[in-house]
PDB file of N, CA and C in Angstrom:
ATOM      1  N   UNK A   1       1.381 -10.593  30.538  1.00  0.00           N
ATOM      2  CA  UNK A   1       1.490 -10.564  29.102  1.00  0.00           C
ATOM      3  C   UNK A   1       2.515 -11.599  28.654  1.00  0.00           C
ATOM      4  N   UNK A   2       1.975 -12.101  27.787  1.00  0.00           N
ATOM      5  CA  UNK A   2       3.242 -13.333  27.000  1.00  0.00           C
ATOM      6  C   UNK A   2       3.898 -12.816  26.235  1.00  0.00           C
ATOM      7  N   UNK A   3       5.517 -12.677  27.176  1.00  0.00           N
ATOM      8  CA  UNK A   3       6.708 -12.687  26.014  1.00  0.00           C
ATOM      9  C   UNK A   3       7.088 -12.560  24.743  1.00  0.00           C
ATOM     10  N   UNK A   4       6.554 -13.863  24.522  1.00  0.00           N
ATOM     11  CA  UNK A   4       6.521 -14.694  23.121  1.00  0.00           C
ATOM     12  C   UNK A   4       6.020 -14.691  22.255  1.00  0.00           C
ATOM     13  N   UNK A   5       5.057 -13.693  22.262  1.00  0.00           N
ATOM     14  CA  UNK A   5       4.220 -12.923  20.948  1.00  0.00           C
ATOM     15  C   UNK A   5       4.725 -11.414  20.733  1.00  0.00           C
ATOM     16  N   UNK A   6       5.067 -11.852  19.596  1.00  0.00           N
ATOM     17  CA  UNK A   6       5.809 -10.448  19.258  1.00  0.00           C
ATOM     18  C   UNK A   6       5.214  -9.453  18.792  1.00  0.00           C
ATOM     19  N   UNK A   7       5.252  -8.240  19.559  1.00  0.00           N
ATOM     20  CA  UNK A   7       4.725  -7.080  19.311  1.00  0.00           C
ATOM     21  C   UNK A   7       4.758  -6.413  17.968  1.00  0.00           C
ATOM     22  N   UNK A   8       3.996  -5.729  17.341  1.00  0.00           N
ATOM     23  CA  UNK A   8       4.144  -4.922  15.812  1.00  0.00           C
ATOM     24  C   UNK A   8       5.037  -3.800  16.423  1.00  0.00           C
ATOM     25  N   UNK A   9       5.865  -3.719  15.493  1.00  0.00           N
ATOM     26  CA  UNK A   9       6.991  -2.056  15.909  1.00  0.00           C
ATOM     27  C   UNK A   9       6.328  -1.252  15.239  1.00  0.00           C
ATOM     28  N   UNK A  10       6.961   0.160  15.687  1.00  0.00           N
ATOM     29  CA  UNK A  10       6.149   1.063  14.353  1.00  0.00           C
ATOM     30  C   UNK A  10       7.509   1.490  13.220  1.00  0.00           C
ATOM     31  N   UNK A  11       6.785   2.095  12.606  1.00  0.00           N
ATOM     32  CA  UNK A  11       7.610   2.037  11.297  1.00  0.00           C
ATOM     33  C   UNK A  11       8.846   2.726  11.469  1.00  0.00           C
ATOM     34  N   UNK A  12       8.630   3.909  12.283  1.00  0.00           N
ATOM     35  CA  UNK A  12      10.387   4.502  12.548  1.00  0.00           C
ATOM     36  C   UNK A  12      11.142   3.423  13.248  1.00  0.00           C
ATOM     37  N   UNK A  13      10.602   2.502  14.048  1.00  0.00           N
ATOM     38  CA  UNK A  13      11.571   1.371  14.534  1.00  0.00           C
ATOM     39  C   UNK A  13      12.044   0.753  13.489  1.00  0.00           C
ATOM     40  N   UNK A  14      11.083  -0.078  12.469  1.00  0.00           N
ATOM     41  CA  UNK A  14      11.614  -0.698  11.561  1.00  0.00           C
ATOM     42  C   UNK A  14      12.234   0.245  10.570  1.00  0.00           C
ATOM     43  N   UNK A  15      12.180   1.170  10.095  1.00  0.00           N
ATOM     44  CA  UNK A  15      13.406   2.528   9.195  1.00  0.00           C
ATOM     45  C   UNK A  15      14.895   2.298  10.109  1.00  0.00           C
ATOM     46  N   UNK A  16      14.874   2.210  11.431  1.00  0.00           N
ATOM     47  CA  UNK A  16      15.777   2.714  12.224  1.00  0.00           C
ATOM     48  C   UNK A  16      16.997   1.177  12.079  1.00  0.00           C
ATOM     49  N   UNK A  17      15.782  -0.030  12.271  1.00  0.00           N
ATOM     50  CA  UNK A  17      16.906  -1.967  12.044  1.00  0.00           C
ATOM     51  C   UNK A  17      16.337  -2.184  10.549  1.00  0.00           C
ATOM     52  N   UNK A  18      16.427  -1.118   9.741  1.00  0.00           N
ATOM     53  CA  UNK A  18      16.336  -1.643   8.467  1.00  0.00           C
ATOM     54  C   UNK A  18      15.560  -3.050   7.904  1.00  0.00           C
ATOM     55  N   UNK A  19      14.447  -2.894   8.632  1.00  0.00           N
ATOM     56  CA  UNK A  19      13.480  -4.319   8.217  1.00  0.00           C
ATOM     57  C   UNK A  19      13.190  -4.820   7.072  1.00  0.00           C
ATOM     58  N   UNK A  20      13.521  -5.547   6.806  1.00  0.00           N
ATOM     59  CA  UNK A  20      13.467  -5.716   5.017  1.00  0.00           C
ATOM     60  C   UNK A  20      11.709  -5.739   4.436  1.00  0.00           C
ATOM     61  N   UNK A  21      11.123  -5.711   5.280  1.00  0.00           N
ATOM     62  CA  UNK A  21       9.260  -4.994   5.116  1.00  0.00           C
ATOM     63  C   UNK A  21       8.830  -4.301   4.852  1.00  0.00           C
ATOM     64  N   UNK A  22       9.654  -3.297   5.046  1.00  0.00           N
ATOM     65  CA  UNK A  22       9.461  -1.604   5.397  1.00  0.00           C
ATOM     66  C   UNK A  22       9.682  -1.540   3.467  1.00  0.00           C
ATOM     67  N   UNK A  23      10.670  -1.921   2.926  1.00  0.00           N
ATOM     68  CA  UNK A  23      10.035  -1.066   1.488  1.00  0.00           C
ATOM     69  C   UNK A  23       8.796  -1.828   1.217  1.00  0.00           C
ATOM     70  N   UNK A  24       8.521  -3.043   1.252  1.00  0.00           N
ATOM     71  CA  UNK A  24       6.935  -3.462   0.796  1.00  0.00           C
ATOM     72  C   UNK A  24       6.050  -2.853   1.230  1.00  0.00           C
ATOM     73  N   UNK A  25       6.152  -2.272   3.039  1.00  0.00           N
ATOM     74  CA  UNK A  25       5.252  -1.501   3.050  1.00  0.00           C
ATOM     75  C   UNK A  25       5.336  -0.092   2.589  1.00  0.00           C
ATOM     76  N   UNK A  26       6.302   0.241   2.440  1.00  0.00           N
ATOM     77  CA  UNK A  26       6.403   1.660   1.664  1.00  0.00           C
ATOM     78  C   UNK A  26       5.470   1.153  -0.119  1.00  0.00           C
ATOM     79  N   UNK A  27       5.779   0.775  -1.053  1.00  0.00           N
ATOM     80  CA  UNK A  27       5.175   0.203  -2.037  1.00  0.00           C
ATOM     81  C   UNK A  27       3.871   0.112  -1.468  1.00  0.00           C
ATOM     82  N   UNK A  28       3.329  -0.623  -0.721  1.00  0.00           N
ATOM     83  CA  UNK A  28       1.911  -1.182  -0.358  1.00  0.00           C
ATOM     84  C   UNK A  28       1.293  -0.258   0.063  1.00  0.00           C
ATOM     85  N   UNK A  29       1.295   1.073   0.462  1.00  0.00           N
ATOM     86  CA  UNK A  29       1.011   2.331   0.720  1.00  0.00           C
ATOM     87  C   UNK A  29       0.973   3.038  -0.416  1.00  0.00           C
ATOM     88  N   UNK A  30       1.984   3.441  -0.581  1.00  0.00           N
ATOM     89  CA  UNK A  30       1.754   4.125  -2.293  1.00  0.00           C
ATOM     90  C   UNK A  30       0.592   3.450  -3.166  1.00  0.00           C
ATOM     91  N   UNK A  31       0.667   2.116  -3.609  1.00  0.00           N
ATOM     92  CA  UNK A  31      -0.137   1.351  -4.310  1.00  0.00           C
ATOM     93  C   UNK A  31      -1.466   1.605  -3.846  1.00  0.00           C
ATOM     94  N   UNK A  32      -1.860   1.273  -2.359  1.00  0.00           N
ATOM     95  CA  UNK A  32      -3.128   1.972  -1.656  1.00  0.00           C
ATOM     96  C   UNK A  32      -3.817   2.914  -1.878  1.00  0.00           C
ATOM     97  N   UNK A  33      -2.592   3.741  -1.628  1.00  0.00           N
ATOM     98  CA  UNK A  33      -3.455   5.210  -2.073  1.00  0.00           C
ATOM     99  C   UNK A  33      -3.629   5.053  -3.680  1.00  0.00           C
ATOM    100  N   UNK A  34      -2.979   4.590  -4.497  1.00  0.00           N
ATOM    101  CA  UNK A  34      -3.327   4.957  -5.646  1.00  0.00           C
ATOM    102  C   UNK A  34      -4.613   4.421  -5.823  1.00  0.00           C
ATOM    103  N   UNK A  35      -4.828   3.380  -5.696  1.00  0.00           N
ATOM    104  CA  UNK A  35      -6.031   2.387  -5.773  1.00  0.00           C
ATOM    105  C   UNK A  35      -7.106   3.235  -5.290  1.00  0.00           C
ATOM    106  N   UNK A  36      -6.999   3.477  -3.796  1.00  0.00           N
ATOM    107  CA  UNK A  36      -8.019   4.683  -3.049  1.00  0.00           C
ATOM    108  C   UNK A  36      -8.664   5.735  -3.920  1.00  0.00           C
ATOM    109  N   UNK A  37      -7.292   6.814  -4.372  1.00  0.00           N
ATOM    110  CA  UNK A  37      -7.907   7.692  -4.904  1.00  0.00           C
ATOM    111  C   UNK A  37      -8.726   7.301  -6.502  1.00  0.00           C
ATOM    112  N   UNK A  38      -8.092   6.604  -7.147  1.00  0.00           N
ATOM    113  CA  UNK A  38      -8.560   5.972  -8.399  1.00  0.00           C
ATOM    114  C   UNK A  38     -10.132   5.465  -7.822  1.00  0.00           C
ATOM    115  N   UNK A  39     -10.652   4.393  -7.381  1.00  0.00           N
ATOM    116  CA  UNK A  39     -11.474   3.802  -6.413  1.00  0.00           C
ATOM    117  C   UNK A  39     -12.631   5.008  -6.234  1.00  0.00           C
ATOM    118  N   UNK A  40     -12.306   6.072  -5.231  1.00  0.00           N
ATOM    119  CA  UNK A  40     -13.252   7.197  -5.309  1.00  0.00           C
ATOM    120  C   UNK A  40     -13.636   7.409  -5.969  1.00  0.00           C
ATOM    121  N   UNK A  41     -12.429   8.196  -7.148  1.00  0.00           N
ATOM    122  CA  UNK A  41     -12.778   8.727  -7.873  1.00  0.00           C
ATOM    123  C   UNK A  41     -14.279   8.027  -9.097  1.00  0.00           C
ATOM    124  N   UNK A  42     -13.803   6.597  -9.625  1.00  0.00           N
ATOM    125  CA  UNK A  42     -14.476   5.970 -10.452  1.00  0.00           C
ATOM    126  C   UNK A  42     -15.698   5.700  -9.844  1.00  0.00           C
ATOM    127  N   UNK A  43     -15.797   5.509  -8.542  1.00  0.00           N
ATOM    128  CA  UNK A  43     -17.216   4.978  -7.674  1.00  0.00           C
ATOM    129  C   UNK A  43     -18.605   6.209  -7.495  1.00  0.00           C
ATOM    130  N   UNK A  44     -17.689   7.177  -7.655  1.00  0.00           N
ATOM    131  CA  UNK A  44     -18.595   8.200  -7.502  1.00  0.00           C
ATOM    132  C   UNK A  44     -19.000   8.471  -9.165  1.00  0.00           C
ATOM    133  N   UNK A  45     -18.686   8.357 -10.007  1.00  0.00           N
ATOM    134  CA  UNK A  45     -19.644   8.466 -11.233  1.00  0.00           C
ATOM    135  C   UNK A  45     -20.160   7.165 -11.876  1.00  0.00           C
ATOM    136  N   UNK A  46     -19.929   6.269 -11.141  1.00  0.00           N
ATOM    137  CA  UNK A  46     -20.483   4.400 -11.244  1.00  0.00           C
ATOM    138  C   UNK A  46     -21.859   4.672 -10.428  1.00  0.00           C
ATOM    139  N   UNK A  47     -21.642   5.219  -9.557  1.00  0.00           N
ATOM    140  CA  UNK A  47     -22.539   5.448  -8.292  1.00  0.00           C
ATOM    141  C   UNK A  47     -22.667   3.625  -7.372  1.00  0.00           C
ATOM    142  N   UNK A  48     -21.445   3.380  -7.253  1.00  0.00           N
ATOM    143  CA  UNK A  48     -21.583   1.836  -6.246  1.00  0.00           C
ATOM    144  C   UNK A  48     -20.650   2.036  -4.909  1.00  0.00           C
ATOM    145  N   UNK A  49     -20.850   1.751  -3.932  1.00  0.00           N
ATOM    146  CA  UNK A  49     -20.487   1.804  -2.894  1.00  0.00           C
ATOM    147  C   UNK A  49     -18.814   1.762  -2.439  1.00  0.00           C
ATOM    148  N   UNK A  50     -18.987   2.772  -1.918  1.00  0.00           N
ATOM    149  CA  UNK A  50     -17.161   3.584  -1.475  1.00  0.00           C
ATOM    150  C   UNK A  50     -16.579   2.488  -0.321  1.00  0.00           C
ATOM    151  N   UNK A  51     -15.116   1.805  -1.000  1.00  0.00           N
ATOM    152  CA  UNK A  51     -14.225   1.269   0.360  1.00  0.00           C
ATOM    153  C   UNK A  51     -13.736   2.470   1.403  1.00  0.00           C
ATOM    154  N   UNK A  52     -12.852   1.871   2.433  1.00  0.00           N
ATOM    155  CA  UNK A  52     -12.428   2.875   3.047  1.00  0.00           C
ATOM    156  C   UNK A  52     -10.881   2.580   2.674  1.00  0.00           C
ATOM    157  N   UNK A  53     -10.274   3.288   2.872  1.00  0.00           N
ATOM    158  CA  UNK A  53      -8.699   3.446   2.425  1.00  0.00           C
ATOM    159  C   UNK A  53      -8.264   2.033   3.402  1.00  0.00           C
ATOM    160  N   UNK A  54      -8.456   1.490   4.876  1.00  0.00           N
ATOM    161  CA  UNK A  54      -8.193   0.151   5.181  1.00  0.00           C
ATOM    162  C   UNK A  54      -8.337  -0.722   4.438  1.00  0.00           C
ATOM    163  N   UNK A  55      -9.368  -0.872   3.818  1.00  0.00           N
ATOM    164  CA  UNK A  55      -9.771  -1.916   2.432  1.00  0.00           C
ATOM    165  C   UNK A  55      -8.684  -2.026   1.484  1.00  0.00           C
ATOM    166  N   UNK A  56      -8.915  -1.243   1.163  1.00  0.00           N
ATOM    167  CA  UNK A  56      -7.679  -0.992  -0.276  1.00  0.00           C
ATOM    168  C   UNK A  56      -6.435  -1.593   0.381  1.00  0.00           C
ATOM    169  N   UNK A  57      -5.930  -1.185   1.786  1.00  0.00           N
ATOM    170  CA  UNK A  57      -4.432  -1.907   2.095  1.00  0.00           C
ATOM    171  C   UNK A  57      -5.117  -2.669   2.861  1.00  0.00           C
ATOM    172  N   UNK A  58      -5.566  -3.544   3.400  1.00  0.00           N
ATOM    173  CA  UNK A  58      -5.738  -4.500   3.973  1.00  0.00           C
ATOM    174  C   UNK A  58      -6.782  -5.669   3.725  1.00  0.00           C
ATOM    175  N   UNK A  59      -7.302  -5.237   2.710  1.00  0.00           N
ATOM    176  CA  UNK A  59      -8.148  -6.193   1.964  1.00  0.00           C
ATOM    177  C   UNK A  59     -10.017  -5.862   2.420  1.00  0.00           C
ATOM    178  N   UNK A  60     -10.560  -6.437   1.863  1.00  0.00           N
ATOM    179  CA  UNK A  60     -12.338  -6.303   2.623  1.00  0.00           C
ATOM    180  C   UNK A  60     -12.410  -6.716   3.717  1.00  0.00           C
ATOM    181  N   UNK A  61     -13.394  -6.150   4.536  1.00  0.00           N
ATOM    182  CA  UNK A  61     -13.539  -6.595   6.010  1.00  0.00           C
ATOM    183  C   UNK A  61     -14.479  -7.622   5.890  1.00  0.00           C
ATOM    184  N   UNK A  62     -14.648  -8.089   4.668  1.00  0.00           N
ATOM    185  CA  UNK A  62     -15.456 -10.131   4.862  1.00  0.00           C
ATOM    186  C   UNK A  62     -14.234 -10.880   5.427  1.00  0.00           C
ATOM    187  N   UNK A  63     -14.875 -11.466   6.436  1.00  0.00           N
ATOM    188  CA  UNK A  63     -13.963 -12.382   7.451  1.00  0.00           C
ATOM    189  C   UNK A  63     -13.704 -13.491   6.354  1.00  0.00           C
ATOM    190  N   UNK A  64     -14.624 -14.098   5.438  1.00  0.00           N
ATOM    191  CA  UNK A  64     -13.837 -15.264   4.697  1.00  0.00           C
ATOM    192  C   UNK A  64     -13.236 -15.299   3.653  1.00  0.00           C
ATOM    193  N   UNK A  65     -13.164 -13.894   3.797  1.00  0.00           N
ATOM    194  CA  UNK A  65     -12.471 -13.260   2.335  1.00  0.00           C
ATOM    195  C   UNK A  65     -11.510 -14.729   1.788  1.00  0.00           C
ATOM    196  N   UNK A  66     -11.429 -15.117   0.157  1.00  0.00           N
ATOM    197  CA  UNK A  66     -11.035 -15.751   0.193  1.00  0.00           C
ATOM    198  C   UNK A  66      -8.883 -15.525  -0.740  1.00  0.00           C
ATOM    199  N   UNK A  67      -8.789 -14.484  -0.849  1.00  0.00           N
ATOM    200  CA  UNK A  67      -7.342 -14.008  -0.938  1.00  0.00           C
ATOM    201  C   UNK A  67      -6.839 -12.752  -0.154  1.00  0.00           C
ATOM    202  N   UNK A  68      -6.241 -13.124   0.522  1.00  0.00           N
ATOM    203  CA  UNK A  68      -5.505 -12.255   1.566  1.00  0.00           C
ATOM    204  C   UNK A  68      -4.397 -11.632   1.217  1.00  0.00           C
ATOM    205  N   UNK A  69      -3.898 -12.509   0.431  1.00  0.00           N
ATOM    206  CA  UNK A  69      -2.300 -11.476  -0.205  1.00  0.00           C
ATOM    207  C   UNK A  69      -2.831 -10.802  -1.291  1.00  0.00           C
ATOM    208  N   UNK A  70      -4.458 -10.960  -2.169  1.00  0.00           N
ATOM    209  CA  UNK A  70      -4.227 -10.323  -3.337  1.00  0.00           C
ATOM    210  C   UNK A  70      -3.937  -9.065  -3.526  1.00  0.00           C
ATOM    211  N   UNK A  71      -5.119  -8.432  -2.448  1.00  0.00           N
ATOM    212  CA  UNK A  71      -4.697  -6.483  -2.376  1.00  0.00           C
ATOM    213  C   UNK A  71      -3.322  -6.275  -1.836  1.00  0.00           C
ATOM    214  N   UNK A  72      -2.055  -7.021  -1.210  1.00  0.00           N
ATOM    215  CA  UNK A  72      -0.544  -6.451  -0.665  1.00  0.00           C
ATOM    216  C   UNK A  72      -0.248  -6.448  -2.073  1.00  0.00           C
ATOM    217  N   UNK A  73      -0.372  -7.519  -2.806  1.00  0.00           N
ATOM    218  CA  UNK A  73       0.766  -7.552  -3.864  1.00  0.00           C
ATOM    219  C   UNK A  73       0.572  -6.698  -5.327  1.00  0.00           C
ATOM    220  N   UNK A  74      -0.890  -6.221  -5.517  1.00  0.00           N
ATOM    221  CA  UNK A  74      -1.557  -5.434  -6.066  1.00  0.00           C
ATOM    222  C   UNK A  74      -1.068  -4.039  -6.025  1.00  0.00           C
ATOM    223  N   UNK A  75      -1.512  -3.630  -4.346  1.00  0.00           N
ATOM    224  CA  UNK A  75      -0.656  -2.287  -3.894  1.00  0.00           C
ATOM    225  C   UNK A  75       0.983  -2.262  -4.318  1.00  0.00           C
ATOM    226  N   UNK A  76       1.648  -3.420  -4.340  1.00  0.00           N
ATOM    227  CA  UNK A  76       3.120  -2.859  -4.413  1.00  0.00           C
ATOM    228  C   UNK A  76       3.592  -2.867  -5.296  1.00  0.00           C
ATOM    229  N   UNK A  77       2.710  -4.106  -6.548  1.00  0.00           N
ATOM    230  CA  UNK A  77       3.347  -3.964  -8.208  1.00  0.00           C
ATOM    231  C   UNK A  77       2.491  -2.063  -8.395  1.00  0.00           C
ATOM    232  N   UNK A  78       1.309  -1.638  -7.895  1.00  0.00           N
ATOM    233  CA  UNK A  78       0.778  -0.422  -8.351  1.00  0.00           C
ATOM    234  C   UNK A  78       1.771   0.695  -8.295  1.00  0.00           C
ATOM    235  N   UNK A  79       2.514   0.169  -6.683  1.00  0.00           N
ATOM    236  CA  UNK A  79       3.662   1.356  -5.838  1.00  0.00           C
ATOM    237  C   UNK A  79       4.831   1.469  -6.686  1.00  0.00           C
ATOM    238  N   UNK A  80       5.198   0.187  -6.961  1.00  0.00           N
ATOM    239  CA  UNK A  80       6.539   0.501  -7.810  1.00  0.00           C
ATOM    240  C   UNK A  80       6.595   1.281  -9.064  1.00  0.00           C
ATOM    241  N   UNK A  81       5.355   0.732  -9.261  1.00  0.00           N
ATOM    242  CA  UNK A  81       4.763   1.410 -10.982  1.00  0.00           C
ATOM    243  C   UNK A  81       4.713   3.069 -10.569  1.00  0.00           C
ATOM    244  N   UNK A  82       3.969   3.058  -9.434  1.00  0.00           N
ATOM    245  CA  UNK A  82       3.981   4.631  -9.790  1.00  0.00           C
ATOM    246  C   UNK A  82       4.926   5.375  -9.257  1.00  0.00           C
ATOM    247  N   UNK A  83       5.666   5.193  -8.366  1.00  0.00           N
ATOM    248  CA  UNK A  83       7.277   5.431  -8.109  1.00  0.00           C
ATOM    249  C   UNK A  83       7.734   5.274  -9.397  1.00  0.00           C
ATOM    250  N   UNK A  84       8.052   4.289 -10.016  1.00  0.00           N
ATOM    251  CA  UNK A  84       8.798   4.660 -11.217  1.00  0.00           C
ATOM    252  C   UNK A  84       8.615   5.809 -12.124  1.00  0.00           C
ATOM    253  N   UNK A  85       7.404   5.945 -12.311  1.00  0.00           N
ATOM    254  CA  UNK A  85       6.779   7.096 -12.865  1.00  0.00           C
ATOM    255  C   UNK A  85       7.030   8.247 -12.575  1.00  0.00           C
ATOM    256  N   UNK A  86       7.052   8.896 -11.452  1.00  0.00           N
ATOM    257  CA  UNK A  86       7.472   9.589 -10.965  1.00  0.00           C
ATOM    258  C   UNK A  86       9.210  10.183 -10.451  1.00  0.00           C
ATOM    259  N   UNK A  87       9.895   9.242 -10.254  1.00  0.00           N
ATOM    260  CA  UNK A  87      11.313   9.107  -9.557  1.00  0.00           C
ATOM    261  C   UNK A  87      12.160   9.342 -11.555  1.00  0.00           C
ATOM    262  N   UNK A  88      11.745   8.198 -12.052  1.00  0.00           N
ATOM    263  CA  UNK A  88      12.497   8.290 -13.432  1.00  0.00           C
ATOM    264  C   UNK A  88      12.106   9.523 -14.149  1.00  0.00           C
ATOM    265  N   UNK A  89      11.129  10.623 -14.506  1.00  0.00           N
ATOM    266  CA  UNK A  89      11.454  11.730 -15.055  1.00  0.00           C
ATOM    267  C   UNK A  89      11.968  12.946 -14.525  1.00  0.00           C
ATOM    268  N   UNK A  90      12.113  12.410 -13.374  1.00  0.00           N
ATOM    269  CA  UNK A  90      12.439  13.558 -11.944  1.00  0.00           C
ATOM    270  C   UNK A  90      13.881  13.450 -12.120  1.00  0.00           C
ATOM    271  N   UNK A  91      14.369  12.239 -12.289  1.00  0.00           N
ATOM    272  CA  UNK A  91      16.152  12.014 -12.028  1.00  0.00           C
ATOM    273  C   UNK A  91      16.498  12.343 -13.381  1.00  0.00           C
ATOM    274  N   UNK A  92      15.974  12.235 -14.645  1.00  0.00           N
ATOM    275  CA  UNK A  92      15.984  12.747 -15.830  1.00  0.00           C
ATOM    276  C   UNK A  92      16.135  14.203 -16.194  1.00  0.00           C
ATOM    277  N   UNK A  93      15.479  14.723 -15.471  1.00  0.00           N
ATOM    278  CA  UNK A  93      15.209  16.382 -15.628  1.00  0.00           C
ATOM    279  C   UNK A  93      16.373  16.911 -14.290  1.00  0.00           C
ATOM    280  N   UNK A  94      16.806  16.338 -13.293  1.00  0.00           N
ATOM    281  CA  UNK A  94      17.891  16.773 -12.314  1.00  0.00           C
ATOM    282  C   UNK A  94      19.320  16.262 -13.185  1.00  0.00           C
ATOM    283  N   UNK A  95      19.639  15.378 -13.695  1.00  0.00           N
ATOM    284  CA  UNK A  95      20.791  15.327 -14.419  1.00  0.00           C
ATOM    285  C   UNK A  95      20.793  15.776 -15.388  1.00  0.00           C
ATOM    286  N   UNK A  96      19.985  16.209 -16.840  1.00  0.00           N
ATOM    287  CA  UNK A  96      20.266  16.054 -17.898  1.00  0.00           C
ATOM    288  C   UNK A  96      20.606  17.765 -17.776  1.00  0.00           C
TER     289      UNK A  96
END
């Protein structure tokens, strides 16, 4: 095996050396799922064909797909958005 290609860690490794990735992928997950469940939900009364939750975070499985970052950065402006949503009336209602 070559050295020199660096292995993917898993995510408690990167939580553990603080990878500066790990919140994008935290965001890019959240955003995912939101997309996912939204996605289902709308496809099934459209009646057009269901992604799989890989899709949504990792883009379509067309090999020439032609934007690769569009679904990361999608998922994480979605993630922050809905973290905010959530985190800001929560810290609102624990202090006030």
């Amino acid at each position: 095996m070559n050295e020199n290609i660096p292995k993917k860690r898993s995510v408690l490794v990167r939580f553990i050396t603080a990878d500066p990735y790990l919140i994008g992928d935290f965001f890019n997950y959240i955003g995912g799922t939101m997309r996912w469940l939204f996605g289902k939900i709308t496809r099934i009364f459209k009646n057009k064909p269901k992604f799989e939750f890989k899709e949504y975070i990792n883009g379509p499985k067309n090999p020439d797909y032609y934007d690769q970052m569009g679904h990361g950065l999608n998922n994480i402006l979605i993630g922050i958005l809905t973290f905010l949503t959530l985190i800001i009336p929560l810290i609102k209602i624990i202090f006030d």
